[in-house]
Structure formats: C-alpha cells, structure tokens
Protein backbone atom coordinates (compact mmCIF):
# COMPACT_ATOMS: atom_id res chain seq x y z
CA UNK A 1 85.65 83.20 142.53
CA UNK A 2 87.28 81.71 139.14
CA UNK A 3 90.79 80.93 139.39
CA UNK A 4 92.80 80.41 135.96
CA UNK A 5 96.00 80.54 134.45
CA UNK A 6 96.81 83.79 133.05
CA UNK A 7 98.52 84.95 130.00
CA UNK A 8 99.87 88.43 131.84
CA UNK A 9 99.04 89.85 128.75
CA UNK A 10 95.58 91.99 130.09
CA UNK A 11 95.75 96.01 131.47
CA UNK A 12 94.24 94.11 134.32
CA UNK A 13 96.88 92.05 135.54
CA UNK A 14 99.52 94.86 134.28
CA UNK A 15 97.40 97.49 136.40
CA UNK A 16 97.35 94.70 139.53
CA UNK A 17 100.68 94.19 139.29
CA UNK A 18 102.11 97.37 139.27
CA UNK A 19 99.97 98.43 142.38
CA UNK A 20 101.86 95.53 144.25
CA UNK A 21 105.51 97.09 143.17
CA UNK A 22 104.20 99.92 144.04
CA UNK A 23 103.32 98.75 147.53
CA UNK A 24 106.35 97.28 148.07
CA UNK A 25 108.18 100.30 147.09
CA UNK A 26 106.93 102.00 149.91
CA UNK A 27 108.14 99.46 152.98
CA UNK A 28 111.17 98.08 151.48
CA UNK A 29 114.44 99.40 149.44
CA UNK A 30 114.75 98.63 145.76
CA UNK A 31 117.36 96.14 146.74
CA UNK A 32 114.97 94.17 149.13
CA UNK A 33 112.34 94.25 146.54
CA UNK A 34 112.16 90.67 145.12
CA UNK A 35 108.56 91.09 143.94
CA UNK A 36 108.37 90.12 139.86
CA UNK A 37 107.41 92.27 137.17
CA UNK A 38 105.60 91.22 133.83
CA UNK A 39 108.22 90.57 131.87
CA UNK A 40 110.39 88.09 134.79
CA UNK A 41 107.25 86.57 135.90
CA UNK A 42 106.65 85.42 131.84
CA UNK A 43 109.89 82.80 132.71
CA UNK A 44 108.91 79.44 131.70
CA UNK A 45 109.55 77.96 135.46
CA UNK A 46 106.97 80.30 136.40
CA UNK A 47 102.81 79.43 136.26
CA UNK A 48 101.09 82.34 136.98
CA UNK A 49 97.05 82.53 138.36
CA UNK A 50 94.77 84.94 138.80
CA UNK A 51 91.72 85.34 140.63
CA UNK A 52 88.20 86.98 139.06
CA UNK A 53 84.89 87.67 139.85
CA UNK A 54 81.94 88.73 137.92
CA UNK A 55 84.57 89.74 135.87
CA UNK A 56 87.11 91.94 137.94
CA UNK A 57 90.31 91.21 138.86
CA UNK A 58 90.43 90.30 142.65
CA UNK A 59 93.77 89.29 142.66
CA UNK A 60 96.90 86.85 141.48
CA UNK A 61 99.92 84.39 142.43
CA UNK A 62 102.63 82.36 140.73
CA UNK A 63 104.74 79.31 141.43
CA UNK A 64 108.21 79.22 140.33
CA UNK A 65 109.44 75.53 140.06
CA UNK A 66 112.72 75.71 141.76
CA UNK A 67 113.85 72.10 141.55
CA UNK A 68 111.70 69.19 140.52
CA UNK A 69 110.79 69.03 144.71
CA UNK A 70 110.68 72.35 145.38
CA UNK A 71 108.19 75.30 144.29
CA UNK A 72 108.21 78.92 145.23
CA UNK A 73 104.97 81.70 145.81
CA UNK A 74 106.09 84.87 143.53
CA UNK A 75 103.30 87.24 143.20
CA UNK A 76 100.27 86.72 145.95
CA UNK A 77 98.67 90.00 145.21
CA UNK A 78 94.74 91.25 146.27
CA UNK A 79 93.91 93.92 144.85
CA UNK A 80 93.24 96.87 147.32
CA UNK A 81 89.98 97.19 146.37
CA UNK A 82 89.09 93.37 147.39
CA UNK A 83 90.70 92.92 150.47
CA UNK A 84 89.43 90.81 153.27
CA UNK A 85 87.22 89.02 150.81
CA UNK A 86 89.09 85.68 151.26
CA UNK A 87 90.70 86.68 148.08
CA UNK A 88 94.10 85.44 149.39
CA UNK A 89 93.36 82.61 151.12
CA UNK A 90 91.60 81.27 148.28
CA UNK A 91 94.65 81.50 145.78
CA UNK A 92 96.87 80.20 148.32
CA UNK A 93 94.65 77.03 148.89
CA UNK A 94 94.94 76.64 145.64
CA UNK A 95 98.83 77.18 145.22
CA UNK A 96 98.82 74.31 147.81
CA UNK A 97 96.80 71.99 146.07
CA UNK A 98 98.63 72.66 142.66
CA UNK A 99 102.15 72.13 144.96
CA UNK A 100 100.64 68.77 146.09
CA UNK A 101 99.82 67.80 142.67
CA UNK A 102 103.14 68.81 140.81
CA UNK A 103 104.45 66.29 143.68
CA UNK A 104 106.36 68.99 145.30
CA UNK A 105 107.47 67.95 149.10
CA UNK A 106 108.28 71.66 149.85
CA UNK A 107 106.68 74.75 148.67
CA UNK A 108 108.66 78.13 150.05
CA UNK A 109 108.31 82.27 150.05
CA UNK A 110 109.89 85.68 150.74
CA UNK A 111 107.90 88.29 152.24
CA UNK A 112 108.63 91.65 153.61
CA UNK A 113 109.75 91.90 157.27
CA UNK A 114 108.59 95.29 157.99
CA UNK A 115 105.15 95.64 160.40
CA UNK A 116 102.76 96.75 157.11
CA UNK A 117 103.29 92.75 155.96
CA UNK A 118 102.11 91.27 159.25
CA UNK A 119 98.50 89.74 157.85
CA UNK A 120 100.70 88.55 154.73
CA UNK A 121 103.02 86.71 157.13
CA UNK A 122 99.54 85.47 159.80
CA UNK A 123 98.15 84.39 156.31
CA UNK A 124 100.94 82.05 155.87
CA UNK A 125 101.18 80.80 159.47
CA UNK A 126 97.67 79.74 159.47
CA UNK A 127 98.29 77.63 156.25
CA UNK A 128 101.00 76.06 157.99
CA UNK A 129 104.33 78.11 156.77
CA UNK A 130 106.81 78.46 159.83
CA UNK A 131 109.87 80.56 159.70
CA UNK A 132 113.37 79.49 157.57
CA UNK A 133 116.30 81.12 156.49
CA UNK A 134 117.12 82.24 152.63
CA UNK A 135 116.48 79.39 150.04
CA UNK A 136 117.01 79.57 146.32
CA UNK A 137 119.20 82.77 145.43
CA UNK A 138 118.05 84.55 148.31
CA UNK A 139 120.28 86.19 151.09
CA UNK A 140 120.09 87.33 154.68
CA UNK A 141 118.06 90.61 154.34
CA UNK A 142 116.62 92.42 157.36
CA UNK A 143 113.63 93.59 154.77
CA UNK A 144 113.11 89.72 153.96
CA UNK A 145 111.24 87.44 155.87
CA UNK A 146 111.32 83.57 154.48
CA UNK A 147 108.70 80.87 155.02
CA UNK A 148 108.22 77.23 154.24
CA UNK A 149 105.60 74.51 154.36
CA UNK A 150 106.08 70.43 153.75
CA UNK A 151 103.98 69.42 151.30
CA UNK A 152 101.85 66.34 151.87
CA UNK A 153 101.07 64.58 148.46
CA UNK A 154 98.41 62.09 147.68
C-alpha cells in the first residue's frame, strides 16, 4: 500500500469521498454530519492522504492542525470495496506517526455515535484513543462521539 499526499483533484478521491457523505447521510442528520467535502477539506490547515494500491484507491484521511499542539483526523475513509484489508489501520498508523512528527502532544476525532460506527470507534480504541468530550468547535451531540490520544514525540 502507497500512502501520499493528495491533491483532491482526481474522480477518484471525488468518487471516495462522496461515498463517505453518503454513508454518513444514512446514520446521522445533516446537522450531525461533520464529515468534509472537497472543497472544505482543500483549507490550508488541512493535509490530506490517500491510500493506493496497484493503482486503486483503497482509501483516505486528513489532519487538520488545530493549534500548533493539537491535530485533528477529518476524513478516514476505506472504500467499501477494500474493507478489512488493513486499509484503515494503515492510514491511521500513519496519521500517528505524521502527529508525532509535526510535534503534536494531542491528536483528536469526531465519529458517529450510532451502532453502524462501532469498528470505526474499536479501530480507535485499539490505537489508543479513549473517550472525551467536544474539542475545537464541536458541541454536545448525541450523533457525535469524540476521541483523543496523547501523542508521544521523539
């Protein structure tokens, strides 16, 4: 699996992307949809990856730089075609190490709450993410689920 920085300028990505707000439309309300679409994800606190093989899109992620300490996942997407490939743990690894190495001491999501986001949320807890209330611009939101991991640099 190559993992690169991505212009979000393929059909690819724009095809991967809108099967993940499409997903989302279906378990949450638009208001509890914080999911990113091309144009807000092309923000310049935002790095965005994606994940190929043999040259097909397996899947993407993004960082948004928060604070100069503090990053955020926007984005962690397999496509439905590639799941259970290791697909998401390997662009989360690598979200880590690219936290770690941006010195970030905290590195922070939203996910969905409802049951069809359970491996998203076992993905996480494996890695380390525990449970913590809204950061950022977030709010309470029973749709929302918010996670957090210390970052150990070095």
């Amino acid at each position: 699996m190559d993992i690169r920085v991505d212009d979000l300028r393929s059909d690819a990505v724009a095809a991967l992307l809108q099967e993940h707000l499409d997903d989302m439309a279906q378990w949450s309300p638009p208001e509890s949809i914080h999911a990113l679409d091309l144009e807000r994800l092309r923000q310049p606190e935002i790095t965005f990856w994606t994940v190929w093989e043999n040259g097909e899109l397996l899947g993407c992620g993004a960082i948004r730089q928060l604070d100069a300490t503090h990053g955020e996942i926007k984005s962690m997407r397999t496509s439905n075609r590639h799941r259970r490939k290791g697909v998401a743990a390997r662009m989360l690894q690598h979200l880590l190490d690219e936290a770690a190495r941006r010195g970030y001491q905290r590195l922070s999501l939203e996910t969905g709450a409802p049951a069809a986001f359970e491996p998203a949320r076992q993905l996480y807890a494996r890695f380390g993410f525990t449970y913590c209330g809204p950061f950022g611009d977030y709010v309470d939101d029973p749709f929302s689920v918010f996670m957090t991991r210390v970052i150990q640099s070095g």
